[in-house]
ModelCIF file with pLDDT and N, C-alpha, C, O atoms, coordinates in Angstrom:
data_MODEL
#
_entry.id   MODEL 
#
_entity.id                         1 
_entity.type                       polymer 
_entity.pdbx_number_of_molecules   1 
#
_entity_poly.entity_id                      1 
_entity_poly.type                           'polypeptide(L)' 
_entity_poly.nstd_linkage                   no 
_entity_poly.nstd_monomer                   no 
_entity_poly.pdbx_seq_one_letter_code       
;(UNK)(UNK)(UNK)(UNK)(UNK)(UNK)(UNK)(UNK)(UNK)(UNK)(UNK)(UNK)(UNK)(UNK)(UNK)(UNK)
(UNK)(UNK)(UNK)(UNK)(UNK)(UNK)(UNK)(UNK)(UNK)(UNK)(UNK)(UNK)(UNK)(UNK)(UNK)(UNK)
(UNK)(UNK)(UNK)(UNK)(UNK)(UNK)(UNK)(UNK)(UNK)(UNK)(UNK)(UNK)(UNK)(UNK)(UNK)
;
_entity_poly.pdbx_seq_one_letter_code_can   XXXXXXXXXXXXXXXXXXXXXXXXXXXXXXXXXXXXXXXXXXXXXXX 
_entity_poly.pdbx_strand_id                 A 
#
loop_
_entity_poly_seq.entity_id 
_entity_poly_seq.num 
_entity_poly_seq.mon_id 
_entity_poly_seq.hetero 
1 1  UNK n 
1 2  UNK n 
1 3  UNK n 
1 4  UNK n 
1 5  UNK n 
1 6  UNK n 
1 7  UNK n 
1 8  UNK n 
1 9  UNK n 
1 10 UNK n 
1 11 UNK n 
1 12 UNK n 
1 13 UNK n 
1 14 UNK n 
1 15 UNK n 
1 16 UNK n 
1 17 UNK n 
1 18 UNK n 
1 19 UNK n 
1 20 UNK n 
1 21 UNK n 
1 22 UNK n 
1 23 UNK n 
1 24 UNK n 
1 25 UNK n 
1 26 UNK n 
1 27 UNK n 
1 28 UNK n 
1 29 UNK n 
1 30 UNK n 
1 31 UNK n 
1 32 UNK n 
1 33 UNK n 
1 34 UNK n 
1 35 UNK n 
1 36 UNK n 
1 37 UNK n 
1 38 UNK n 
1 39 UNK n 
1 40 UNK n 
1 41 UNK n 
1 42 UNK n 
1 43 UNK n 
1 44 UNK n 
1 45 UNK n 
1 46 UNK n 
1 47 UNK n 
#
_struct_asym.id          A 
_struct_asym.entity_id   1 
#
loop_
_ma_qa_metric.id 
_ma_qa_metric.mode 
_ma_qa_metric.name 
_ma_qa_metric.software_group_id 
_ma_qa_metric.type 
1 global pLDDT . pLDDT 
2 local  pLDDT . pLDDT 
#
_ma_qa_metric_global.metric_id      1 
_ma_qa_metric_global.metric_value   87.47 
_ma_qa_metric_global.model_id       1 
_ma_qa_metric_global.ordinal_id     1 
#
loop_
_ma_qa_metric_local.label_asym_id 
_ma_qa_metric_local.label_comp_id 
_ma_qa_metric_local.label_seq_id 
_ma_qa_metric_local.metric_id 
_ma_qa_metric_local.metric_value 
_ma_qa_metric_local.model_id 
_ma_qa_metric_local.ordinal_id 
A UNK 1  2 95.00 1 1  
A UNK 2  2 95.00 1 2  
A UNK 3  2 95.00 1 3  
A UNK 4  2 95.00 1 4  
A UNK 5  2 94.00 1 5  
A UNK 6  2 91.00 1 6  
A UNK 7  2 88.00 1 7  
A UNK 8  2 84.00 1 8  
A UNK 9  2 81.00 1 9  
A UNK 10 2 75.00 1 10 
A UNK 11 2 74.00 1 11 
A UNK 12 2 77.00 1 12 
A UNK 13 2 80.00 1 13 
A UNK 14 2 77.00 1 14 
A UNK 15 2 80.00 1 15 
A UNK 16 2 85.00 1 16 
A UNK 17 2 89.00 1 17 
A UNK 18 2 90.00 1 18 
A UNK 19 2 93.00 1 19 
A UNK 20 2 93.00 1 20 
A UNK 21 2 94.00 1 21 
A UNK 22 2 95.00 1 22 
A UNK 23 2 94.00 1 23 
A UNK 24 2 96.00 1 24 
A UNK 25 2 94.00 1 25 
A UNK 26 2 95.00 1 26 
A UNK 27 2 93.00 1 27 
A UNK 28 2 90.00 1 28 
A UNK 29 2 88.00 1 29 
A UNK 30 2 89.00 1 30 
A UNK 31 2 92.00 1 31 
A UNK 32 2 93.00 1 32 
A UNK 33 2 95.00 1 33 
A UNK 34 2 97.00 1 34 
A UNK 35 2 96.00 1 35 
A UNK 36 2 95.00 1 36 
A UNK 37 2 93.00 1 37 
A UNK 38 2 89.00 1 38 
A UNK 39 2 80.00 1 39 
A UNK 40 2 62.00 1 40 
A UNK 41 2 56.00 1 41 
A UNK 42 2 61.00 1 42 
A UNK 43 2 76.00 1 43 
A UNK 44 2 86.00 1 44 
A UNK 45 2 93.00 1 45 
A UNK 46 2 93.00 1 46 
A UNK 47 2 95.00 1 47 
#
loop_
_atom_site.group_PDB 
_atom_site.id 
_atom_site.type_symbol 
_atom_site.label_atom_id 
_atom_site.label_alt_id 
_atom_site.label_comp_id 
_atom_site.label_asym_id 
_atom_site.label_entity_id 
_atom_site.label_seq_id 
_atom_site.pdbx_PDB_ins_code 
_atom_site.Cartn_x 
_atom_site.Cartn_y 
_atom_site.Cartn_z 
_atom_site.occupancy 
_atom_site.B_iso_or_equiv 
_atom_site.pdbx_formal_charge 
_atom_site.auth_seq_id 
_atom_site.auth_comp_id 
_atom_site.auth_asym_id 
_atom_site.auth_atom_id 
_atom_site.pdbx_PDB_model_num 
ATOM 1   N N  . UNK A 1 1  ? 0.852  -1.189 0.000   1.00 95.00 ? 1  UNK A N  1 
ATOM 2   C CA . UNK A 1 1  ? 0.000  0.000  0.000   1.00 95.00 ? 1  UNK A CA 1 
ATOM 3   C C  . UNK A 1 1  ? 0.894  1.246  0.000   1.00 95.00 ? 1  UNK A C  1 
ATOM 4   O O  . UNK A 1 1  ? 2.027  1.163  0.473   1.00 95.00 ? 1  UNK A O  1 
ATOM 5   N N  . UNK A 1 2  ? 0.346  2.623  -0.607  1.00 95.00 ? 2  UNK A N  1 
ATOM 6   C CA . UNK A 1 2  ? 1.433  3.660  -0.937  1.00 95.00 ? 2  UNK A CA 1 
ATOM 7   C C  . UNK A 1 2  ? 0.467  4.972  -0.294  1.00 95.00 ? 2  UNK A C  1 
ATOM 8   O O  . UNK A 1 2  ? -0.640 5.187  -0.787  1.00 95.00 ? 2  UNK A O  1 
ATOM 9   N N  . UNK A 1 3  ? 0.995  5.815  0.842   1.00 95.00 ? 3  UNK A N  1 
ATOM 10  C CA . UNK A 1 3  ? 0.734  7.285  1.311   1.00 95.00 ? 3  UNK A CA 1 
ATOM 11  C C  . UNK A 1 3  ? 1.345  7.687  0.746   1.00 95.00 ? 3  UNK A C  1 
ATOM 12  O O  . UNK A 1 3  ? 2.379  7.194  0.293   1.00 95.00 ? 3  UNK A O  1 
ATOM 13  N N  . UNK A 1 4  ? 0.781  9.041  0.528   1.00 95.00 ? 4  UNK A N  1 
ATOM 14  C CA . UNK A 1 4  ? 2.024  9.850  -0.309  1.00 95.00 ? 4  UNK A CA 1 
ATOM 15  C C  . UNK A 1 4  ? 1.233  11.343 0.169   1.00 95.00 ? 4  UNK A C  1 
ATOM 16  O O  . UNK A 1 4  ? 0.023  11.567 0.163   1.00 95.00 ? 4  UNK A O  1 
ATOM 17  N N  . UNK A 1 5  ? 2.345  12.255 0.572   1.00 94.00 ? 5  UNK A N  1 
ATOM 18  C CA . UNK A 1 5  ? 2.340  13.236 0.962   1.00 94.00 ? 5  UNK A CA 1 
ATOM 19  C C  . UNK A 1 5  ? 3.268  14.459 0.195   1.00 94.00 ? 5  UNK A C  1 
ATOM 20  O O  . UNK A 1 5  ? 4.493  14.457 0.083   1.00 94.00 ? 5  UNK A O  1 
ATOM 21  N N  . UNK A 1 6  ? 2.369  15.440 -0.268  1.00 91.00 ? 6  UNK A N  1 
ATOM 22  C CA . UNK A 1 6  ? 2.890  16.188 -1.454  1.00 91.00 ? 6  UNK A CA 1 
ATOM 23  C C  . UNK A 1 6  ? 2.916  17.599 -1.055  1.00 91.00 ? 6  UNK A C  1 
ATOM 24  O O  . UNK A 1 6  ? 1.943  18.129 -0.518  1.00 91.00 ? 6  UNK A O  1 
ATOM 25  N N  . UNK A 1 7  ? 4.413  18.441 -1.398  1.00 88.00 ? 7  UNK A N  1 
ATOM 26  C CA . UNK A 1 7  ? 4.548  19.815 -0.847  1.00 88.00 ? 7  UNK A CA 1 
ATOM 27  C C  . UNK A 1 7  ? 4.449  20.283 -2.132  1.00 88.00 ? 7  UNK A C  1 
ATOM 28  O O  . UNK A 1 7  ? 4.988  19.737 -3.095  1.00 88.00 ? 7  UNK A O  1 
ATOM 29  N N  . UNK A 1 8  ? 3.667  21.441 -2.186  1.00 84.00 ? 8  UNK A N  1 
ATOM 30  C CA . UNK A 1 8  ? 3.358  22.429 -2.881  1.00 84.00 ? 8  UNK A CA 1 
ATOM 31  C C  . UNK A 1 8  ? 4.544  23.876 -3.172  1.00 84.00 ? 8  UNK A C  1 
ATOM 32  O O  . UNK A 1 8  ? 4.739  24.916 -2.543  1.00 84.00 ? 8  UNK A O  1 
ATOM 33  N N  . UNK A 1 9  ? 5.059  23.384 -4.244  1.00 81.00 ? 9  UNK A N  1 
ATOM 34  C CA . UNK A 1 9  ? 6.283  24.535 -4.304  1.00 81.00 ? 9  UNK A CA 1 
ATOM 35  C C  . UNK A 1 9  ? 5.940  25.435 -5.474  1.00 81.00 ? 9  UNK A C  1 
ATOM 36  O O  . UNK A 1 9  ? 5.802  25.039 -6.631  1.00 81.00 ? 9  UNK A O  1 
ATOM 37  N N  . UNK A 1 10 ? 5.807  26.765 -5.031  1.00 75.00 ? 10 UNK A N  1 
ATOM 38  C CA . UNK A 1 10 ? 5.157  27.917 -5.889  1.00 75.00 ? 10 UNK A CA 1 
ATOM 39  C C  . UNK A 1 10 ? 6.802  28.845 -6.056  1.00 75.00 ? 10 UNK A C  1 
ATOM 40  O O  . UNK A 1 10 ? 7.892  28.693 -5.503  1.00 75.00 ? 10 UNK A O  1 
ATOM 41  N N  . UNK A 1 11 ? 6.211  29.968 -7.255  1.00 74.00 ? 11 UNK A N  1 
ATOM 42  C CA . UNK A 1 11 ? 7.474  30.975 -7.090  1.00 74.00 ? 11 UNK A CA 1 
ATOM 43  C C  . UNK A 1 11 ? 8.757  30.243 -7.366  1.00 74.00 ? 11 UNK A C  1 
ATOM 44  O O  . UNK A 1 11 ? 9.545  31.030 -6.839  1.00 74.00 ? 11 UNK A O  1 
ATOM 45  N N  . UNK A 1 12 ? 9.423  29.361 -7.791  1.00 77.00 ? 12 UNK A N  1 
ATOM 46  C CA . UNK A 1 12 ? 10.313 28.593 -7.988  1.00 77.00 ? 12 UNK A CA 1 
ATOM 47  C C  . UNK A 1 12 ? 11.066 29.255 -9.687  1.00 77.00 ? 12 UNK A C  1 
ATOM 48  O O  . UNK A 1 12 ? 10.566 29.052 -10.794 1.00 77.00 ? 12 UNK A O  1 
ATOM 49  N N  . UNK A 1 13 ? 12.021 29.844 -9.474  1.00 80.00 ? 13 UNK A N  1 
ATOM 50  C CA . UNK A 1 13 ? 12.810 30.339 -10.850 1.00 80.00 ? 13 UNK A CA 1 
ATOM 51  C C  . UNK A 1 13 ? 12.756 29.233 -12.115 1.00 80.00 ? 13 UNK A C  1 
ATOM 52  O O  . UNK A 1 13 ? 12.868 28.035 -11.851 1.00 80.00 ? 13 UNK A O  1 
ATOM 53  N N  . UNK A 1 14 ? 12.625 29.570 -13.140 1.00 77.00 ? 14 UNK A N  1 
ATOM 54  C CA . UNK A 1 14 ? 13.065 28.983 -14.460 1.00 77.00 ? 14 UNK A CA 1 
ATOM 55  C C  . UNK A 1 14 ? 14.416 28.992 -14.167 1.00 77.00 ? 14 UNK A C  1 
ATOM 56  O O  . UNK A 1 14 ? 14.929 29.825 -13.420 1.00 77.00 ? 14 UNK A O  1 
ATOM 57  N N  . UNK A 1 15 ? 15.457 27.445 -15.134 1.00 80.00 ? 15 UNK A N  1 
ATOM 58  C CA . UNK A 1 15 ? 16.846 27.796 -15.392 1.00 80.00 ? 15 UNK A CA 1 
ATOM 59  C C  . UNK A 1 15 ? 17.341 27.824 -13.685 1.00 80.00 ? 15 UNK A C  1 
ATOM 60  O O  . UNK A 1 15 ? 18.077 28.782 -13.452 1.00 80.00 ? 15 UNK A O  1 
ATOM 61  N N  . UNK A 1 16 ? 17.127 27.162 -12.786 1.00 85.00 ? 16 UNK A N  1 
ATOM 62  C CA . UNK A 1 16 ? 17.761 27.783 -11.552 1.00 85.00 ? 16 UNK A CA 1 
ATOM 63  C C  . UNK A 1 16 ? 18.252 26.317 -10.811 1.00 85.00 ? 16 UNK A C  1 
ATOM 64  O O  . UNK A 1 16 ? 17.684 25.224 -10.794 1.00 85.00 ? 16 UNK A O  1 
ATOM 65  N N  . UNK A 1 17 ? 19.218 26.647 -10.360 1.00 89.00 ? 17 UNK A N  1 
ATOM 66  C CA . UNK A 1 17 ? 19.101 24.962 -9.302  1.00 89.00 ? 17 UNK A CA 1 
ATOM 67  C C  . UNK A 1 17 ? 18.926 25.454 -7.578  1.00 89.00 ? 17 UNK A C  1 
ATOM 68  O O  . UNK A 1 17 ? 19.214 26.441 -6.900  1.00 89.00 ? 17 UNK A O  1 
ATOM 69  N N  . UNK A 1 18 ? 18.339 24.241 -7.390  1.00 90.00 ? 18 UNK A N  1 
ATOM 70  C CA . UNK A 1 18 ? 18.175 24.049 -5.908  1.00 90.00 ? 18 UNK A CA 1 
ATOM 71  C C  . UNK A 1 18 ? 17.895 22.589 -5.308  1.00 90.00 ? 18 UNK A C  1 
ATOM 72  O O  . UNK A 1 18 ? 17.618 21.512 -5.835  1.00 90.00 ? 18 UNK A O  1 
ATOM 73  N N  . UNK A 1 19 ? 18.057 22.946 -4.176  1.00 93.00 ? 19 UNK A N  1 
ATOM 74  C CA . UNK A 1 19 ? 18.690 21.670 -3.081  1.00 93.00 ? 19 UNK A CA 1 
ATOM 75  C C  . UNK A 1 19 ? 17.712 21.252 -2.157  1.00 93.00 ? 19 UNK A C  1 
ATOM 76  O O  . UNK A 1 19 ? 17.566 22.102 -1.279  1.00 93.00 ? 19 UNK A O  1 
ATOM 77  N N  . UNK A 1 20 ? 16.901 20.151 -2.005  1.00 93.00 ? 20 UNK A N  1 
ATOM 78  C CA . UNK A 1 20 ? 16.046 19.785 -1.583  1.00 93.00 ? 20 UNK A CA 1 
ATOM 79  C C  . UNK A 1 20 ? 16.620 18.749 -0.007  1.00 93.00 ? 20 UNK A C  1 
ATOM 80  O O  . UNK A 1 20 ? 17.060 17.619 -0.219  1.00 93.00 ? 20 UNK A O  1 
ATOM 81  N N  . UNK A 1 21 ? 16.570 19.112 1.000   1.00 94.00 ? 21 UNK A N  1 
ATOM 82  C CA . UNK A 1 21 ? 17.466 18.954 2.285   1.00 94.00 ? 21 UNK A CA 1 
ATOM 83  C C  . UNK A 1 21 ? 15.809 18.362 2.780   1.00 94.00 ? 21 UNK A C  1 
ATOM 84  O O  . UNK A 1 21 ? 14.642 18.740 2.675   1.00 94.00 ? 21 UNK A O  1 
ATOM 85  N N  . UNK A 1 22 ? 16.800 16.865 3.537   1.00 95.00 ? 22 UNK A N  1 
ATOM 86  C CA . UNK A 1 22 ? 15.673 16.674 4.376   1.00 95.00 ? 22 UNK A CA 1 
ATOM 87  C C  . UNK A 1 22 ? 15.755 15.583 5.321   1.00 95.00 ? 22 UNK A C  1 
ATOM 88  O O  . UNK A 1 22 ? 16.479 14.746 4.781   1.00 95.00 ? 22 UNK A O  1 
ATOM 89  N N  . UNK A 1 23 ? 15.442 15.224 6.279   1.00 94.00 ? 23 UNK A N  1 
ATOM 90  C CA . UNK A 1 23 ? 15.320 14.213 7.115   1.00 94.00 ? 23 UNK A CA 1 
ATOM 91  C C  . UNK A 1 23 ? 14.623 13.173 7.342   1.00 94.00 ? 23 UNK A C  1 
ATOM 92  O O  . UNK A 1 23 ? 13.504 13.436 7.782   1.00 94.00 ? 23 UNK A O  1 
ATOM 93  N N  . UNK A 1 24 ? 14.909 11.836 7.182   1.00 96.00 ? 24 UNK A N  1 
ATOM 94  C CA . UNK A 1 24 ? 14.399 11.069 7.041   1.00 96.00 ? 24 UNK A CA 1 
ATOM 95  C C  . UNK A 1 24 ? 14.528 9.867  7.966   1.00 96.00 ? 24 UNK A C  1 
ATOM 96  O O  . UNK A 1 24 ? 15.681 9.909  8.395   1.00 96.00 ? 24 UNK A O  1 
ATOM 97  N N  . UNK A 1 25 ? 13.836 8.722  8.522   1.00 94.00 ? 25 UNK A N  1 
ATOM 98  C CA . UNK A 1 25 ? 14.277 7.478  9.115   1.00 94.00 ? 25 UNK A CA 1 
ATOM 99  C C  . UNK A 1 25 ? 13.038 6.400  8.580   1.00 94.00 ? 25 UNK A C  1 
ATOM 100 O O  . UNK A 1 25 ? 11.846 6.624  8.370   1.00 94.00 ? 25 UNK A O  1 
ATOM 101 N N  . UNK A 1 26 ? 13.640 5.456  8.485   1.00 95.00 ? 26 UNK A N  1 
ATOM 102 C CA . UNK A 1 26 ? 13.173 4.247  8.520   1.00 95.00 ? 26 UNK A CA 1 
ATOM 103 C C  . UNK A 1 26 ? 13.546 2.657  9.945   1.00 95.00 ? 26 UNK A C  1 
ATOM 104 O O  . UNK A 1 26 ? 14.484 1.894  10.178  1.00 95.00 ? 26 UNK A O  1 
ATOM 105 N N  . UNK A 1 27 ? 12.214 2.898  10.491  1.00 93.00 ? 27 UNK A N  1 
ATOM 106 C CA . UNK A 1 27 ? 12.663 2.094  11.904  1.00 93.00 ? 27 UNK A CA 1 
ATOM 107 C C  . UNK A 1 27 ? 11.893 1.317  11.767  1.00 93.00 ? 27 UNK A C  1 
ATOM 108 O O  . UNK A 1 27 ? 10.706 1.596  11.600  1.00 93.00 ? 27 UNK A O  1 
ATOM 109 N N  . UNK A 1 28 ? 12.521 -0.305 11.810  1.00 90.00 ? 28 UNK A N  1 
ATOM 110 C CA . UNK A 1 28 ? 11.721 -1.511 12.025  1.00 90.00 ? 28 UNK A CA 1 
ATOM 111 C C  . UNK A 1 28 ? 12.407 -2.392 10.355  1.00 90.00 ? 28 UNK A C  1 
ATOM 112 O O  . UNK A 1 28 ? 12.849 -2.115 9.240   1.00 90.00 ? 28 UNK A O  1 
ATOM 113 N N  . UNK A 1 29 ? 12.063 -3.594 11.270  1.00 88.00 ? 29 UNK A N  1 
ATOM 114 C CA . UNK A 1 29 ? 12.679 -4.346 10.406  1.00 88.00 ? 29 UNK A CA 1 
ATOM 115 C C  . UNK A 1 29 ? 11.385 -4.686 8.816   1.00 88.00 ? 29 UNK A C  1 
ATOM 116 O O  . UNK A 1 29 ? 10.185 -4.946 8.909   1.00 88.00 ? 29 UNK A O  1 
ATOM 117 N N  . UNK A 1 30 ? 12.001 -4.586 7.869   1.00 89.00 ? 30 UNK A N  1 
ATOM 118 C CA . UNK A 1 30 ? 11.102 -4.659 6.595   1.00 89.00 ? 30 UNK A CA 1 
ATOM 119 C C  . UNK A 1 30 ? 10.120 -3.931 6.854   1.00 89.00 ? 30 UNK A C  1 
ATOM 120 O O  . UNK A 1 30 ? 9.016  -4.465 6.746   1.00 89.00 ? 30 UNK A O  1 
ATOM 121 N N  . UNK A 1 31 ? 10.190 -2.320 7.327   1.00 92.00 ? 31 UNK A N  1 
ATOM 122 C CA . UNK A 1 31 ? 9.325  -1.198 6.817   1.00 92.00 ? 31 UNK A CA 1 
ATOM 123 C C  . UNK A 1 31 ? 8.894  -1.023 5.794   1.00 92.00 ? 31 UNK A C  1 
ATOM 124 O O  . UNK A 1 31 ? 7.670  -1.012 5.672   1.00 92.00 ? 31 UNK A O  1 
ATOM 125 N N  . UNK A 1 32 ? 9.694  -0.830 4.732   1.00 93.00 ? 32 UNK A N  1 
ATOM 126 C CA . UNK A 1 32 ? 8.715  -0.638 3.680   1.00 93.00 ? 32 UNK A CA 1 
ATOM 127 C C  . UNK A 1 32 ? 9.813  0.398  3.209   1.00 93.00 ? 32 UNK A C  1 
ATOM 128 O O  . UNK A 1 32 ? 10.822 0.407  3.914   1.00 93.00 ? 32 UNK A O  1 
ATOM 129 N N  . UNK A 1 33 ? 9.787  1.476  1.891   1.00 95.00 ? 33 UNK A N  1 
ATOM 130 C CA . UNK A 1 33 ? 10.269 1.902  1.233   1.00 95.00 ? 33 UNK A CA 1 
ATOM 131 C C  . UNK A 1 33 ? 9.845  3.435  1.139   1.00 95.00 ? 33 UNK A C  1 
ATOM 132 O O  . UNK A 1 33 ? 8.631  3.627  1.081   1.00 95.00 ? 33 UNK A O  1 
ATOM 133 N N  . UNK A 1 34 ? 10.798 4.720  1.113   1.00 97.00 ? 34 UNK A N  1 
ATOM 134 C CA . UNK A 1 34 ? 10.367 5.904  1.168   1.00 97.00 ? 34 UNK A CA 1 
ATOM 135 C C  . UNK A 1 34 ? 10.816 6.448  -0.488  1.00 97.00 ? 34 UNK A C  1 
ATOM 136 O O  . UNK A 1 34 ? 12.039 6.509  -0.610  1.00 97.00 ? 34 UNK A O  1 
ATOM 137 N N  . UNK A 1 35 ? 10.320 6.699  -1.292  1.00 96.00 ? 35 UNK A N  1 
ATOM 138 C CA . UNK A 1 35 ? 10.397 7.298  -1.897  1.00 96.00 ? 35 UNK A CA 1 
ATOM 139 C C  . UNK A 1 35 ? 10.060 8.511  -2.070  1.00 96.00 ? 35 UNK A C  1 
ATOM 140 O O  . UNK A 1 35 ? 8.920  8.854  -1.754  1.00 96.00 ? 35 UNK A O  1 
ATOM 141 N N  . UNK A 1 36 ? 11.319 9.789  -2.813  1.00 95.00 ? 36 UNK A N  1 
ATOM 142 C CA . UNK A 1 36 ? 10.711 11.047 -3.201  1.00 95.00 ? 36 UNK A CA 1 
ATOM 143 C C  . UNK A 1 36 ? 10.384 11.332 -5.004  1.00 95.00 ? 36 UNK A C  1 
ATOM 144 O O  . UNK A 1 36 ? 11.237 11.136 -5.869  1.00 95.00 ? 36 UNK A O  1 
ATOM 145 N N  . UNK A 1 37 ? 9.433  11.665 -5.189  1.00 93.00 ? 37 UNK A N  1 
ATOM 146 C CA . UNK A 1 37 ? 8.994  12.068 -6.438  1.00 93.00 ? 37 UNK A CA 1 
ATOM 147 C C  . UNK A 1 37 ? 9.209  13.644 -6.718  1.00 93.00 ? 37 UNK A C  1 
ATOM 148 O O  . UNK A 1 37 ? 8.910  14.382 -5.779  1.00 93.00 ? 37 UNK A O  1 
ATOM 149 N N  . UNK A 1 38 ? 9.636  14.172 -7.759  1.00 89.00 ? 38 UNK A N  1 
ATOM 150 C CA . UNK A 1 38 ? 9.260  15.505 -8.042  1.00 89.00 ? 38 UNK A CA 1 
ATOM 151 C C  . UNK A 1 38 ? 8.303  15.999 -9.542  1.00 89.00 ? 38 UNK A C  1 
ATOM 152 O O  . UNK A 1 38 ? 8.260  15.217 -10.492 1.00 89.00 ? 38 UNK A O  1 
ATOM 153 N N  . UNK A 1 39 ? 7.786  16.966 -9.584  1.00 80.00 ? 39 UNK A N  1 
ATOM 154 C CA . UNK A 1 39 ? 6.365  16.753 -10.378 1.00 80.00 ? 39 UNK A CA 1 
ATOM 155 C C  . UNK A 1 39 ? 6.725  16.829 -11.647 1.00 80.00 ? 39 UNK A C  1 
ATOM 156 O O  . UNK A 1 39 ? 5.788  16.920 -12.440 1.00 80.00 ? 39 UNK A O  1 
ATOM 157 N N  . UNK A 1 40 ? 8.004  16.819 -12.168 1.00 62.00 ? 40 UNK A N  1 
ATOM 158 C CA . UNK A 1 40 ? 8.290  17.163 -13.558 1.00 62.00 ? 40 UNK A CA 1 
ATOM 159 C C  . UNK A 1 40 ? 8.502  15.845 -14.278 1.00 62.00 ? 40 UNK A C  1 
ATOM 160 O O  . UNK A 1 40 ? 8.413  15.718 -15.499 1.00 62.00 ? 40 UNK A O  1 
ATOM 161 N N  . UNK A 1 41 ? 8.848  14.681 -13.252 1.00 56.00 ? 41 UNK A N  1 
ATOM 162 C CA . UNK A 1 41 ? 9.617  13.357 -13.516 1.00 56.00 ? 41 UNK A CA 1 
ATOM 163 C C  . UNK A 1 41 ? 8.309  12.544 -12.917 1.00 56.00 ? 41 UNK A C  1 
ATOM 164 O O  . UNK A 1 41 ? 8.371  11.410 -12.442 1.00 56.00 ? 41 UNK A O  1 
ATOM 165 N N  . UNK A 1 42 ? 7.474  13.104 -12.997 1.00 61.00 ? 42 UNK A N  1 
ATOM 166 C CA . UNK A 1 42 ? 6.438  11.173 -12.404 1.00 61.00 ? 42 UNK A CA 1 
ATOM 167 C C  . UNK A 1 42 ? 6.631  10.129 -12.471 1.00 61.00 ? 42 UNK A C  1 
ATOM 168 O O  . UNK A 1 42 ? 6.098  9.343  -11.688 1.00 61.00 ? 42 UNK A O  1 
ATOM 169 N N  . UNK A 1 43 ? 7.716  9.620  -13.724 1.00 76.00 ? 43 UNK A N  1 
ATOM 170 C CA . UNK A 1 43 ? 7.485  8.338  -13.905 1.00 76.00 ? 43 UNK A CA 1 
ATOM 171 C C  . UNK A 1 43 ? 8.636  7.488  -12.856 1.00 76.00 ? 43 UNK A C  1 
ATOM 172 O O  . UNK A 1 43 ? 8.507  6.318  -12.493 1.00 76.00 ? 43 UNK A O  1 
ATOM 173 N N  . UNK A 1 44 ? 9.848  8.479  -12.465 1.00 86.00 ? 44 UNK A N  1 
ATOM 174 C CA . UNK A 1 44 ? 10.778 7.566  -11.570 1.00 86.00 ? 44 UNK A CA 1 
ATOM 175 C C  . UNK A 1 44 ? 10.897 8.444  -10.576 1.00 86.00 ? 44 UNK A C  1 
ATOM 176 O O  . UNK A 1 44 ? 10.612 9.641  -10.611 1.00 86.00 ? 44 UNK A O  1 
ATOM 177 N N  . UNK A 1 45 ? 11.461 7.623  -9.402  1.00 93.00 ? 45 UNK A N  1 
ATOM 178 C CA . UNK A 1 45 ? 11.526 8.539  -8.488  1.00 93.00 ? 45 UNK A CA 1 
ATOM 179 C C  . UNK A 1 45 ? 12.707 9.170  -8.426  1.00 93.00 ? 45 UNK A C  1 
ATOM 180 O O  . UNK A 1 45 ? 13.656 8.425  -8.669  1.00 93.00 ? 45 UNK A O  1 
ATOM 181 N N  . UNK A 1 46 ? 13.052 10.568 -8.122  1.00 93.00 ? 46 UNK A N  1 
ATOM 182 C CA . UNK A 1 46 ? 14.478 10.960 -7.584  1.00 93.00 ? 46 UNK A CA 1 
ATOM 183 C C  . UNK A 1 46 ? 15.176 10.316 -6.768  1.00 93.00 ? 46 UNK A C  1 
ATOM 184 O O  . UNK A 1 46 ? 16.381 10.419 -6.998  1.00 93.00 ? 46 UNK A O  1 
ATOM 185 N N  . UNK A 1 47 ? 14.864 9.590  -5.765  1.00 95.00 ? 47 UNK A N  1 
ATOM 186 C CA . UNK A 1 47 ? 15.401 9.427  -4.633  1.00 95.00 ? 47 UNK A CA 1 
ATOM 187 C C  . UNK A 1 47 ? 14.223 8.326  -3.705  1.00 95.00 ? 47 UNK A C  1 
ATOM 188 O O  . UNK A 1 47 ? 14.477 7.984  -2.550  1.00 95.00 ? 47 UNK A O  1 
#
């Protein structure tokens, strides 16, 4: 089964880079898998 929780990023430059920082854990044995998506790439995940 897949939650997915989505941030809304507005105002974001054309042509620009930036760095997406973040914290994460996975606790317990065979949790399960975190993936990040970003909205330009749907089909794989970044990360």
């Amino acid at each position: 089964d897949m939650g997915r929780l989505k941030l809304l990023l507005t105002d974001l430059k054309p042509k620009s880079s930036y760095c997406l920082i973040f914290s994460y854990r996975l606790a317990g044995e065979k949790v399960g898998k975190l993936r990040v998506f970003l909205a330009n790439k749907k089909t794989a995940p970044v990360w």
